[in-house]
N, C-alpha and C. Protein backbone atom coordinates (compact mmCIF):
# COMPACT_ATOMS: atom_id res chain seq x y z
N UNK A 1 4.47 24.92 9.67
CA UNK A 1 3.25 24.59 10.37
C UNK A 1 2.73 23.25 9.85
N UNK A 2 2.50 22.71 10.69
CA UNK A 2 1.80 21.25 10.33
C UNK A 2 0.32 21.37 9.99
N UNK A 3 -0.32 20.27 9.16
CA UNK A 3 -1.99 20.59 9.30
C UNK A 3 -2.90 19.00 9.68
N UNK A 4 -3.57 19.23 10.45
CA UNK A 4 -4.63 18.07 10.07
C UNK A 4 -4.76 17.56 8.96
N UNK A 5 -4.80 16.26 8.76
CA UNK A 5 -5.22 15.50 7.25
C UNK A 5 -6.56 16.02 7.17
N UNK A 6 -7.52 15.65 8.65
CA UNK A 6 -8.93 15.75 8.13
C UNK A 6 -9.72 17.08 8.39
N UNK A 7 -9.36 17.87 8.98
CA UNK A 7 -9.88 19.11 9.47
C UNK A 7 -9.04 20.03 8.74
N UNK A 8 -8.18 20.11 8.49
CA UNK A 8 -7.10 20.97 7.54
C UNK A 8 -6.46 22.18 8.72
N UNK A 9 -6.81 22.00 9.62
CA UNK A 9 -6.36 22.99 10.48
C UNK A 9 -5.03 23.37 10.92
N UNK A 10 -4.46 24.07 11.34
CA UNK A 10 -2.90 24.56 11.54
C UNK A 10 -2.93 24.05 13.12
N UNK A 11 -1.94 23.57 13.04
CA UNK A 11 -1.24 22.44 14.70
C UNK A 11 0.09 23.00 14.62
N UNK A 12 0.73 23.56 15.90
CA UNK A 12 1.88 24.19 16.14
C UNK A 12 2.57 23.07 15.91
N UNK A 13 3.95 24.13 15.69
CA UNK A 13 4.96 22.89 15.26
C UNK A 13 5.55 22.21 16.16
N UNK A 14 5.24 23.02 17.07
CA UNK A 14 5.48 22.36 18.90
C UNK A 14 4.92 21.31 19.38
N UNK A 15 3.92 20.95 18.99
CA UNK A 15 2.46 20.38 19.15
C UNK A 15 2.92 18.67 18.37
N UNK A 16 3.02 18.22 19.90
CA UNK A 16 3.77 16.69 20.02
C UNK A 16 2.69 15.96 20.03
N UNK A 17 1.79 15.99 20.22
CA UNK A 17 0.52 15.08 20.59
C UNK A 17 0.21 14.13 18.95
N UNK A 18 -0.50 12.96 19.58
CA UNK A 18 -0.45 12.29 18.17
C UNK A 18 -2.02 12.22 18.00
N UNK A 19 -2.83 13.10 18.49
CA UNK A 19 -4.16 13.29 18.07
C UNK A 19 -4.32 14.96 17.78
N UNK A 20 -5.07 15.04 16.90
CA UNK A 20 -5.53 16.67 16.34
C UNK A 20 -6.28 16.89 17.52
N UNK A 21 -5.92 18.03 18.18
CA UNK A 21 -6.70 19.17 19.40
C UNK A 21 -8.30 19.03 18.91
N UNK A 22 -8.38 19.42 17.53
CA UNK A 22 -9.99 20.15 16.98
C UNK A 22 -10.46 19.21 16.85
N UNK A 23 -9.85 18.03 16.03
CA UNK A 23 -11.01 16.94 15.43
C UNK A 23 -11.29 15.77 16.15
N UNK A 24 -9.82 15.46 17.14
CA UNK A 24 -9.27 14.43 17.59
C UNK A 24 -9.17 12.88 16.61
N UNK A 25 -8.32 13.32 15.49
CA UNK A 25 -8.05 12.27 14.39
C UNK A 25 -6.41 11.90 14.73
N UNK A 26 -6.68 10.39 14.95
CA UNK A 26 -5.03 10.02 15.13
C UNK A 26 -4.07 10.22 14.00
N UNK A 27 -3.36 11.34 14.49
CA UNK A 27 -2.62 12.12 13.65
C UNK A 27 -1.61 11.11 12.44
N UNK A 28 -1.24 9.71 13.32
CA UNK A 28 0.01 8.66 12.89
C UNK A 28 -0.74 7.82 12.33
N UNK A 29 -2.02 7.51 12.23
CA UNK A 29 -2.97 6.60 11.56
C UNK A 29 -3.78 6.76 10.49
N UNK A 30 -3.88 8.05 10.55
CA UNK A 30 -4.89 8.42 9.38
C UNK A 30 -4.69 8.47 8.40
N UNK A 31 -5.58 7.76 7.40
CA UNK A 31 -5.33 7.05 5.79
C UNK A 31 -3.88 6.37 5.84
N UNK A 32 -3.85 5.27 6.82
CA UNK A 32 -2.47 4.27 7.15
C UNK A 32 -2.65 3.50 5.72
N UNK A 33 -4.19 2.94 5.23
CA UNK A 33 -3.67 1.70 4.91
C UNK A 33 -3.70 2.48 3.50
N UNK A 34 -4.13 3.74 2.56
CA UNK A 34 -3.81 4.08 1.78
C UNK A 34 -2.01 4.15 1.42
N UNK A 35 -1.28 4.76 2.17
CA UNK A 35 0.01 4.62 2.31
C UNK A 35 0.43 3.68 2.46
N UNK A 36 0.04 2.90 3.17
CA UNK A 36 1.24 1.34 2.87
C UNK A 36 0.96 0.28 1.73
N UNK A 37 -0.27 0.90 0.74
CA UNK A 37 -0.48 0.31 -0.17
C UNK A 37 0.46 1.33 -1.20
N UNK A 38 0.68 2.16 -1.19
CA UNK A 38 1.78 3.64 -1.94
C UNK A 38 2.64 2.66 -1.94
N UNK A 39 3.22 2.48 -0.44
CA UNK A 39 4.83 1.96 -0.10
C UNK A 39 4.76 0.33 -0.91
N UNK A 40 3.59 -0.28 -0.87
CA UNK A 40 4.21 -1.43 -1.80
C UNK A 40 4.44 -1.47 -2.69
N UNK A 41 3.07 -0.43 -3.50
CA UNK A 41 3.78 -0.24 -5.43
C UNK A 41 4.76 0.33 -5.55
N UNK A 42 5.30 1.20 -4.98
CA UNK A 42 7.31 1.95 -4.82
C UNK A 42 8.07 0.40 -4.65
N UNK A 43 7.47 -0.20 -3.95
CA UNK A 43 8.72 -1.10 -3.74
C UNK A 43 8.60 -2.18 -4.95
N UNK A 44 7.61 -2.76 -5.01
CA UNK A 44 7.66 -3.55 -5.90
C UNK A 44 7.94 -3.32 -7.58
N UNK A 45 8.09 -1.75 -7.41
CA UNK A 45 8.74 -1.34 -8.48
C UNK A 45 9.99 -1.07 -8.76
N UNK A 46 10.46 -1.02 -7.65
CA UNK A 46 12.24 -0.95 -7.24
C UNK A 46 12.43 -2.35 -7.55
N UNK A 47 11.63 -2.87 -6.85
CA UNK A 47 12.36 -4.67 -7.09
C UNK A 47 12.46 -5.17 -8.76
N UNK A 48 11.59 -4.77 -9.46
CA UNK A 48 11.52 -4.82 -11.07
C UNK A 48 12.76 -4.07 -11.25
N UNK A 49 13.22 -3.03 -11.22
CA UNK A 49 14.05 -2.11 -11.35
C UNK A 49 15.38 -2.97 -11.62
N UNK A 50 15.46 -3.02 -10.04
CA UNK A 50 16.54 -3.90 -9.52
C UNK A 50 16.99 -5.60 -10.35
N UNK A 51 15.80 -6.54 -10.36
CA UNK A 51 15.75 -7.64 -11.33
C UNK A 51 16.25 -7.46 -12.77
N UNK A 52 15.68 -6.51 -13.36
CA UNK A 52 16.42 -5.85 -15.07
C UNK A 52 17.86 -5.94 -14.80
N UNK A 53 18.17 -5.20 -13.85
CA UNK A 53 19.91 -4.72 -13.96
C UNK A 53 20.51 -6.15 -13.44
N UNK A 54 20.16 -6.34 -12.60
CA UNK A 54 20.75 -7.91 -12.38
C UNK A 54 20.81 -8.74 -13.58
N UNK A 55 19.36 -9.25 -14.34
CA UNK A 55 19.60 -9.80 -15.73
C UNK A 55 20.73 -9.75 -16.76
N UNK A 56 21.14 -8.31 -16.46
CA UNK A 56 22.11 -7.40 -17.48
C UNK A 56 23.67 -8.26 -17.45
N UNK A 57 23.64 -8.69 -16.08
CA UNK A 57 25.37 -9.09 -15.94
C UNK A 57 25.21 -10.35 -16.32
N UNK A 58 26.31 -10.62 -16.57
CA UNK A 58 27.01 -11.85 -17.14
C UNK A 58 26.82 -13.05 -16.22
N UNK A 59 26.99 -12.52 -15.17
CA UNK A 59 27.38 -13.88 -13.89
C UNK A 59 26.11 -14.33 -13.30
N UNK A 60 25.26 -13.73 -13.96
CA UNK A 60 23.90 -13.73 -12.87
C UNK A 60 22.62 -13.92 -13.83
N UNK A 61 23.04 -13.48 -15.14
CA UNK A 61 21.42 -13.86 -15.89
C UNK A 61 21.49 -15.60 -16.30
N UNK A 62 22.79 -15.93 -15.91
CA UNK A 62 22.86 -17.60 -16.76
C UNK A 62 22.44 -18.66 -15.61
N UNK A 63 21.86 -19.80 -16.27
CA UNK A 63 21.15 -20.40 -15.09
C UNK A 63 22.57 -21.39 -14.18
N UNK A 64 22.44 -21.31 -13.11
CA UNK A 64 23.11 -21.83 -12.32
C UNK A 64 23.32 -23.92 -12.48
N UNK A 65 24.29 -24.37 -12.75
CA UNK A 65 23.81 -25.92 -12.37
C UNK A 65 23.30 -26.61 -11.05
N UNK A 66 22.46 -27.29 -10.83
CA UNK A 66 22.19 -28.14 -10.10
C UNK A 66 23.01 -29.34 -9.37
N UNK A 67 23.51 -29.27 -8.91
CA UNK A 67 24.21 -30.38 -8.06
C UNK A 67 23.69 -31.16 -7.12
C-alpha cells in the first residue's frame, strides 16, 4: 500500500493518479527540492569516493606534461 507524504493516508496500489484523492498533494512533487538536495550530497560523495581511488593508480595521480 502506498501512503500520502502529507496526509499519511493509504492510496491503493492501483491508484495511478499523481495527486492524493484526500488532500490533493502532488504526489511526484512533494518535498522535491528536499530530495534533490539528498541526491547531490550522495553524489558528490561518490565523486570524492571515486577521485581517492583514481589518485591511488600509478598512471593517473602523476601530473600530465603540457605540450
Amino acid at each position: 500500500m502506498r501512503k500520502c507524504p502529507k496526509c499519511d493516508r493509504r492510496l491503493s496500489p492501483l491508484y495511478f493518479g499523481t495527486a492524493c484523492k484526500y488532500c490533493g498533494v502532488d504526489l511526484l512533487y512533494y518535498h522535491f527540492d528536499e530530495r534533490l538536495e539528498q541526491d547531490a550530497q550522495k553524489a558528490a560523495a561518490q565523486q570524492e569516493n571515486v577521485q581517492r581511488l583514481l589518485r591511488k593508480l600509478p598512471f593517473y595521480g602523476k601530473k600530465r606534461d603540457s605540450r
